[in-house]
C-alpha atoms as a PDB file:
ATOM      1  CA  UNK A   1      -9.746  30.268  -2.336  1.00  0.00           C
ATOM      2  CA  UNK A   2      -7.772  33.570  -1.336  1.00  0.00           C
ATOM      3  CA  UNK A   3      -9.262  36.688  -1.354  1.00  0.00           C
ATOM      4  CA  UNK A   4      -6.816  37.363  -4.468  1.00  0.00           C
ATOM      5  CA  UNK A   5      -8.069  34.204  -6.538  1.00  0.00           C
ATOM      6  CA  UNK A   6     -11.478  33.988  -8.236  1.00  0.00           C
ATOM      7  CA  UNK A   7     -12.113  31.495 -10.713  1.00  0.00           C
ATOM      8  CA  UNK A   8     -14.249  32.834 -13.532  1.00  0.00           C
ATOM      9  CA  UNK A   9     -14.513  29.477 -14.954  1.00  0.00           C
ATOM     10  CA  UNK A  10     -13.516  25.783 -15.062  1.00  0.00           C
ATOM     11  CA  UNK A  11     -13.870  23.410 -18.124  1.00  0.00           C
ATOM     12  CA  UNK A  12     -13.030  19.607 -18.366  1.00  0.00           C
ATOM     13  CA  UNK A  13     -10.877  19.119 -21.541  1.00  0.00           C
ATOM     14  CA  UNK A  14     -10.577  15.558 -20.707  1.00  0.00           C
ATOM     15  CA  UNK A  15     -11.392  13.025 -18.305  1.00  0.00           C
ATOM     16  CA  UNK A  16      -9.093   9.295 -18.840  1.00  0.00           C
ATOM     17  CA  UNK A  17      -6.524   7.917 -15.996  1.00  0.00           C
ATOM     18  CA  UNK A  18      -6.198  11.768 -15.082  1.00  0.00           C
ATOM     19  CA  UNK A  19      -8.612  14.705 -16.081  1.00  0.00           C
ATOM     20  CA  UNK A  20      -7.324  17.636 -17.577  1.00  0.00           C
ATOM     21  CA  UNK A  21      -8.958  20.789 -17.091  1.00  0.00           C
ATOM     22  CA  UNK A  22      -8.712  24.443 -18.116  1.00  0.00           C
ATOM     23  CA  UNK A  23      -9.327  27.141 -15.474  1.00  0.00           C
ATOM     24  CA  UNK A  24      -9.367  30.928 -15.892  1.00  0.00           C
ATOM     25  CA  UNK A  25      -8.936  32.840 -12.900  1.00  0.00           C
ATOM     26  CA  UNK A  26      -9.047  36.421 -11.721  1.00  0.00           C
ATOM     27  CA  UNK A  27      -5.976  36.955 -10.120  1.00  0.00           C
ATOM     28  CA  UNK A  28      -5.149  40.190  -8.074  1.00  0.00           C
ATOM     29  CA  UNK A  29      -1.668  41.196  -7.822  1.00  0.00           C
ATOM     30  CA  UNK A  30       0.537  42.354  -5.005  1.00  0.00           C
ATOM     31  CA  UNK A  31      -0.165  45.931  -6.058  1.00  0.00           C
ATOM     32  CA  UNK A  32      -3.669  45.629  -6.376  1.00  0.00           C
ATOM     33  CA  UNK A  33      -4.034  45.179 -10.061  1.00  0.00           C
ATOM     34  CA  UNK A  34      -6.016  42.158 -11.521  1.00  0.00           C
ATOM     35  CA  UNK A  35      -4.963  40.189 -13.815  1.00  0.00           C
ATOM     36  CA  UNK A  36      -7.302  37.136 -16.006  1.00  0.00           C
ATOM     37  CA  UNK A  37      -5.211  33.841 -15.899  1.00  0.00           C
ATOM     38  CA  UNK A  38      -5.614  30.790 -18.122  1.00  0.00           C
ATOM     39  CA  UNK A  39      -4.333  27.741 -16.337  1.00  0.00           C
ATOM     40  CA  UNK A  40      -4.653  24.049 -17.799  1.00  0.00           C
ATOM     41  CA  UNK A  41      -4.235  21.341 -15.010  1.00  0.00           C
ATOM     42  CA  UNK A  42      -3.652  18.347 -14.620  1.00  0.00           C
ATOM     43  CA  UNK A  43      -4.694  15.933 -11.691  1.00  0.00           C
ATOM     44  CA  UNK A  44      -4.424  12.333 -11.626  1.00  0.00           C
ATOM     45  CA  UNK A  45      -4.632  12.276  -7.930  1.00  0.00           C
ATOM     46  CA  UNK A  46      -2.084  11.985  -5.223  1.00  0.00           C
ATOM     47  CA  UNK A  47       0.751   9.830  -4.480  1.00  0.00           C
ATOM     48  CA  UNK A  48       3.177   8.513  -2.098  1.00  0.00           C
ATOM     49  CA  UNK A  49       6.651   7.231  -2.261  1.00  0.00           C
ATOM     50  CA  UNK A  50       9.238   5.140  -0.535  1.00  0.00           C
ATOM     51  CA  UNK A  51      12.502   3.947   0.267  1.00  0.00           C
ATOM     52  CA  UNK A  52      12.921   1.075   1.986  1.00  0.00           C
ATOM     53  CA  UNK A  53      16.471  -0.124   3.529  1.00  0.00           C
ATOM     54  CA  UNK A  54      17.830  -2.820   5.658  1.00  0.00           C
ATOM     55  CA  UNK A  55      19.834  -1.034   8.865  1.00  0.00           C
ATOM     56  CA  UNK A  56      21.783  -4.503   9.893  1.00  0.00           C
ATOM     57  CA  UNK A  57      22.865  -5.143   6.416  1.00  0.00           C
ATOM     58  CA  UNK A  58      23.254  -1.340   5.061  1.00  0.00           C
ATOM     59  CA  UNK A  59      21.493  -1.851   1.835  1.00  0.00           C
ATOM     60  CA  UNK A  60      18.311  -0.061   0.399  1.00  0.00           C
ATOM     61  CA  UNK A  61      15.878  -1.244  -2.090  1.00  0.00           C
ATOM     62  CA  UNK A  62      14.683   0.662  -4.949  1.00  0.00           C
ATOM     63  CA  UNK A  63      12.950  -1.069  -8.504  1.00  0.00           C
ATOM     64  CA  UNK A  64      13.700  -0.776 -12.013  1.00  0.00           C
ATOM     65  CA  UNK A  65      10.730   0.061 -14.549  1.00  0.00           C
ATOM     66  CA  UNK A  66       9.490   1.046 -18.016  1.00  0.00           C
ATOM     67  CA  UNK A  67       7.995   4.653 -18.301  1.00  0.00           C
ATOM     68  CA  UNK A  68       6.333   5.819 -21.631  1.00  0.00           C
ATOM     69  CA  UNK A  69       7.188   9.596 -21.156  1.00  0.00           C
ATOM     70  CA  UNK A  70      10.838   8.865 -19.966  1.00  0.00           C
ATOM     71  CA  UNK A  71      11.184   6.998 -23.569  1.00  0.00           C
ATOM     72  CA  UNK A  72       9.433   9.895 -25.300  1.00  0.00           C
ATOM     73  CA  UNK A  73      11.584  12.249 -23.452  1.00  0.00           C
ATOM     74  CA  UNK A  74      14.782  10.267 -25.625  1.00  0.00           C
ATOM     75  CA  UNK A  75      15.780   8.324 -22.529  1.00  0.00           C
ATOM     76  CA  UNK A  76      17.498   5.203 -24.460  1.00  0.00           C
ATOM     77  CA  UNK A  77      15.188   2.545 -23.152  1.00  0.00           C
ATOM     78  CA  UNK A  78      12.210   4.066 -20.558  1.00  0.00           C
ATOM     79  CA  UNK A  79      13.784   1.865 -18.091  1.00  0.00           C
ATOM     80  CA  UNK A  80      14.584   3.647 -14.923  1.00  0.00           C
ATOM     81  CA  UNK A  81      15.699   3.089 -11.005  1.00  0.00           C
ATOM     82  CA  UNK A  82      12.872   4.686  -8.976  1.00  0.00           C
ATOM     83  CA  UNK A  83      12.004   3.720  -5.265  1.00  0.00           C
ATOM     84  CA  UNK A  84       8.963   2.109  -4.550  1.00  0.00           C
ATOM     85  CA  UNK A  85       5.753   4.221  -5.258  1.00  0.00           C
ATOM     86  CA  UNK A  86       1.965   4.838  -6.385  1.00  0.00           C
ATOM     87  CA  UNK A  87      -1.172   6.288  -6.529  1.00  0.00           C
ATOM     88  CA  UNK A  88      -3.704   6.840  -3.469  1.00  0.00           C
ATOM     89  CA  UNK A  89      -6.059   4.872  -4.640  1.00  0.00           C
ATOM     90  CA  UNK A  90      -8.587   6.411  -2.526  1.00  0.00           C
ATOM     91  CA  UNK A  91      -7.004   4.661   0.423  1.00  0.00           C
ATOM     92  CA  UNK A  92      -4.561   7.183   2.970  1.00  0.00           C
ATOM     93  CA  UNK A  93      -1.127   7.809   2.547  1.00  0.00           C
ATOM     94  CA  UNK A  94       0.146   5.022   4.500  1.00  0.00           C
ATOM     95  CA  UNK A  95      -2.716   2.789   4.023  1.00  0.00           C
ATOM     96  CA  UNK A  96      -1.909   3.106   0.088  1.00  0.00           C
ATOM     97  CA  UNK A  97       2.537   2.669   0.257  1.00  0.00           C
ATOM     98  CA  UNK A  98       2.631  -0.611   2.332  1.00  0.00           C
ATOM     99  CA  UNK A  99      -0.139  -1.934  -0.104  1.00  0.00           C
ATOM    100  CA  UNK A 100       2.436  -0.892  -2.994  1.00  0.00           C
ATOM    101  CA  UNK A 101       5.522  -2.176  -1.002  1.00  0.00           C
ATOM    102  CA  UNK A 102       4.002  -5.690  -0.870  1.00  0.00           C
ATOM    103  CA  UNK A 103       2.557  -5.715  -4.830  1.00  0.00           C
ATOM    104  CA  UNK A 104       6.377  -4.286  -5.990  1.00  0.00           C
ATOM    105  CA  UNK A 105       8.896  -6.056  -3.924  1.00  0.00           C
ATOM    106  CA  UNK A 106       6.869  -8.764  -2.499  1.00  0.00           C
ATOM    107  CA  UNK A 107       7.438  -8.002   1.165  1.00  0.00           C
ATOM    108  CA  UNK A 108       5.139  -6.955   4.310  1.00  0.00           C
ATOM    109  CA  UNK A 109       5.850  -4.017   6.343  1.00  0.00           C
ATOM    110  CA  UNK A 110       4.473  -3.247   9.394  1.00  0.00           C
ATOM    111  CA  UNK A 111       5.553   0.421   9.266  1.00  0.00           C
ATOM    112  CA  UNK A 112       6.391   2.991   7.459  1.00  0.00           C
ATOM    113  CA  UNK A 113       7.678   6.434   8.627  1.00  0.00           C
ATOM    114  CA  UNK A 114       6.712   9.540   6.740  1.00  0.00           C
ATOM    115  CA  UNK A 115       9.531  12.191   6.221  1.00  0.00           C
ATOM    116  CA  UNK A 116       7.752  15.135   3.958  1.00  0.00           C
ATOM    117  CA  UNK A 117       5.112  16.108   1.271  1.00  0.00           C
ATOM    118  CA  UNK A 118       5.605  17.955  -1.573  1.00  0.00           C
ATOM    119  CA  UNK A 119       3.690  18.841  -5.174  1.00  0.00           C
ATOM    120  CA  UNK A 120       6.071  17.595  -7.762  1.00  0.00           C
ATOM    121  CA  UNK A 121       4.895  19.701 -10.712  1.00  0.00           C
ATOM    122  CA  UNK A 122       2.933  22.365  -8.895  1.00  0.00           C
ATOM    123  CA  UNK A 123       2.830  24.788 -12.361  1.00  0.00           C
ATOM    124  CA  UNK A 124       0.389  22.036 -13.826  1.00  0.00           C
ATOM    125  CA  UNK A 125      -0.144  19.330 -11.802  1.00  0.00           C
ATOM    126  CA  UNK A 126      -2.289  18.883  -8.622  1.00  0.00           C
ATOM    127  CA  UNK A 127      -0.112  15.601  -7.670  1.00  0.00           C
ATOM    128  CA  UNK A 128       1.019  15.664  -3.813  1.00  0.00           C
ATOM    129  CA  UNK A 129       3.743  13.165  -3.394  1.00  0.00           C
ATOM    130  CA  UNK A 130       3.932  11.560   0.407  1.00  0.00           C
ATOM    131  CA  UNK A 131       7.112  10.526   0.862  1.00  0.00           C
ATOM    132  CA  UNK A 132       8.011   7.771   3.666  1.00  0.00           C
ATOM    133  CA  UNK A 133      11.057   5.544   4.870  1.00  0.00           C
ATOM    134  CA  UNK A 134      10.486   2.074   6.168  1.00  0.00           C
ATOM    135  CA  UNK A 135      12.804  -0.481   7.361  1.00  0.00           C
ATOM    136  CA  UNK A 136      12.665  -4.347   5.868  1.00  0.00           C
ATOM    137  CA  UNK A 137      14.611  -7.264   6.107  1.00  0.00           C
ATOM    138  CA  UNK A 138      14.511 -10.863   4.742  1.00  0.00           C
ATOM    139  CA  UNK A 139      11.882 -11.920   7.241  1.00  0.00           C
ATOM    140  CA  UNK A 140       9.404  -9.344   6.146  1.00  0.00           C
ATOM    141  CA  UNK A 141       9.459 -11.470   2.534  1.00  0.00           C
ATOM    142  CA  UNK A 142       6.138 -12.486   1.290  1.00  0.00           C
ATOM    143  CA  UNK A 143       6.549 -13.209  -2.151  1.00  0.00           C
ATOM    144  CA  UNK A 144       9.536 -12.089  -5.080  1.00  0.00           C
ATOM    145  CA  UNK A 145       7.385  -9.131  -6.201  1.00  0.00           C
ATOM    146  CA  UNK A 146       7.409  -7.453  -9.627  1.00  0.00           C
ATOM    147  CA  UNK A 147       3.791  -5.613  -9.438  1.00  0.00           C
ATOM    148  CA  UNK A 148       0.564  -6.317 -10.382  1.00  0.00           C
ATOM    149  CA  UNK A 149      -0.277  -7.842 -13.395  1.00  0.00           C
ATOM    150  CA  UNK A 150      -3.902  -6.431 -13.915  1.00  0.00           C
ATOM    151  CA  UNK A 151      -1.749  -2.684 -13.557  1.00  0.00           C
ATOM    152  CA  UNK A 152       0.450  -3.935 -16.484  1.00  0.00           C
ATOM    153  CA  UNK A 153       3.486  -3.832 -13.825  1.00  0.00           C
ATOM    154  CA  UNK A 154       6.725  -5.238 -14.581  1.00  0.00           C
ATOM    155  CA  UNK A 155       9.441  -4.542 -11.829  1.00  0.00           C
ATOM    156  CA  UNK A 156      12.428  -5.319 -11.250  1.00  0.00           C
ATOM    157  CA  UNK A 157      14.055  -5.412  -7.755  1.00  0.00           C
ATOM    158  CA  UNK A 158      17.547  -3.848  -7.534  1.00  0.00           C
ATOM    159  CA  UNK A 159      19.579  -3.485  -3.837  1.00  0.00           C
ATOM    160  CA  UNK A 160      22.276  -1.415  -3.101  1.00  0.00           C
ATOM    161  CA  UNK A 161      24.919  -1.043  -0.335  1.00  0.00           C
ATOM    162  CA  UNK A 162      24.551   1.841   1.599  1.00  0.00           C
ATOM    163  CA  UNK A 163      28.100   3.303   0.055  1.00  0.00           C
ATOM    164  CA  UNK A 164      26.125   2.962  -3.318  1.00  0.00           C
ATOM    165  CA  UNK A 165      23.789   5.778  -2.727  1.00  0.00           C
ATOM    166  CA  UNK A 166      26.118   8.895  -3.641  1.00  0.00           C
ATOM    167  CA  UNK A 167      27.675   6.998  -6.635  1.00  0.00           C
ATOM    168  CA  UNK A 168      23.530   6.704  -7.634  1.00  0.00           C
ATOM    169  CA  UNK A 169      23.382  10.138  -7.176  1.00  0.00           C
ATOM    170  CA  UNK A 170      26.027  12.073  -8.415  1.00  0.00           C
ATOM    171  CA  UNK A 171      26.338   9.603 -11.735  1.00  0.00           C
ATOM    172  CA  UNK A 172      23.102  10.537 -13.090  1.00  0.00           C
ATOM    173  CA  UNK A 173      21.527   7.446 -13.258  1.00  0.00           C
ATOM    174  CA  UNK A 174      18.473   8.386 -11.292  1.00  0.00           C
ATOM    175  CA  UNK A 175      16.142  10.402 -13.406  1.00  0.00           C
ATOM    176  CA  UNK A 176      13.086  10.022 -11.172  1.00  0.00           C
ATOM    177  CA  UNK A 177      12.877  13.159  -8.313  1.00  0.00           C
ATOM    178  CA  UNK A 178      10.977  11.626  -5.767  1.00  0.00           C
ATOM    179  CA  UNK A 179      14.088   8.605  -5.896  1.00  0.00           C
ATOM    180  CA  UNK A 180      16.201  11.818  -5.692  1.00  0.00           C
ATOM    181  CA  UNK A 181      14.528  12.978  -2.555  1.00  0.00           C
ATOM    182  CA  UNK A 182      14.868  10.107  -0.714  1.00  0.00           C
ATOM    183  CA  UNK A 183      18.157   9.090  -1.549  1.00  0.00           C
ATOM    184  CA  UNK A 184      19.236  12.572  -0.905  1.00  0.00           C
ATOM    185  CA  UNK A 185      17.464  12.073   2.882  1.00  0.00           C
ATOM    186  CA  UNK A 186      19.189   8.201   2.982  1.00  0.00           C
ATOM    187  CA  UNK A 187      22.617  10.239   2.254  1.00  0.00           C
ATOM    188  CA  UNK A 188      21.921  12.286   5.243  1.00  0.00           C
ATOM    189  CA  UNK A 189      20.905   9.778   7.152  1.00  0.00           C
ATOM    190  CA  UNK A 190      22.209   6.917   6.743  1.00  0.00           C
ATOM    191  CA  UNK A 191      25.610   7.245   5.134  1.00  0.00           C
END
């Protein structure tokens, strides 16, 4: 912690898939005057992210899948284009986004290349995103993909030309921000 930052106290609300818990802080201001915060935060643990794409045939590869709180949120269906992604899993970064390259689009890559880090909801959520680029091409195919069953996965593989990738993002049909990220870095660099 700063020299600003004291936490008072720190309380688990819950504990499930991620723990929830309520902090309050003592929190000195720029001017010198402190101030008793009351934060609730989530952390379900860290993340990484990835978009794969095929240089000798221009094309990139990103998923389609059902999400509860897009639904919730009054998306039409819940299902969305993201890029590949997932939790840690206790493993590292890179360790833990080839394992979820080969268990969502079924093939093995030998490397991946990370391009940034950021928190996604840093307000509330503890969540660091890694976010990497890797190339792949038909050789690299293990198996058709789709997820893992025993994580309830159902995924659909969806590829797209290289002249696809502002149409994806000016139209509004991504939703997801780390898919925004790196498309937004494959529009850069690739296009």
């Amino acid at each position: 912690m700063t020299a600003r930052i004291k936490i008072i106290q720190e309380t688990t609300l819950y504990k499930g898939w991620s723990t929830l818990k309520k902090y309050i802080i003592s929190y000195t201001r720029r001017d010198g005057r402190k101030e008793k915060h009351t934060r609730e935060i989530y952390n379900s643990g860290d993340g990484a992210a990835v978009l794969l794409y095929n240089p000798s045939e221009k094309k990139i590869l990103l998923i389609r899948q059902f999400r509860l709180p897009v639904l919730l949120s009054g998306h039409p269906t819940g299902f969305i284009i993201e890029c590949c992604a997932g939790m840690l899993d206790e493993l590292d970064p890179e360790q833990a986004i080839i394992k979820e390259i080969k268990e969502e689009t079924g093939y093995q890559v030998q490397e991946v290349t990370k391009i940034y880090e950021a928190f996604a909801t840093p307000g509330a959520h503890m969540e660091k995103i890694h976010f990497y680029t890797a190339k792949y091409d038909a050789t690299m195919k293990l198996n058709s993909g789709g997820g893992e069953l025993s994580e309830q996965e159902d995924i659909e593989l969806l590829e797209y030309d290289y002249g696809d990738i502002q149409g994806l993002l000016n139209s509004g049909e991504i939703i997801d921000a780390k898919t925004i990220v790196l498309l937004q870095w494959a529009w850069r660099e690739l296009v």
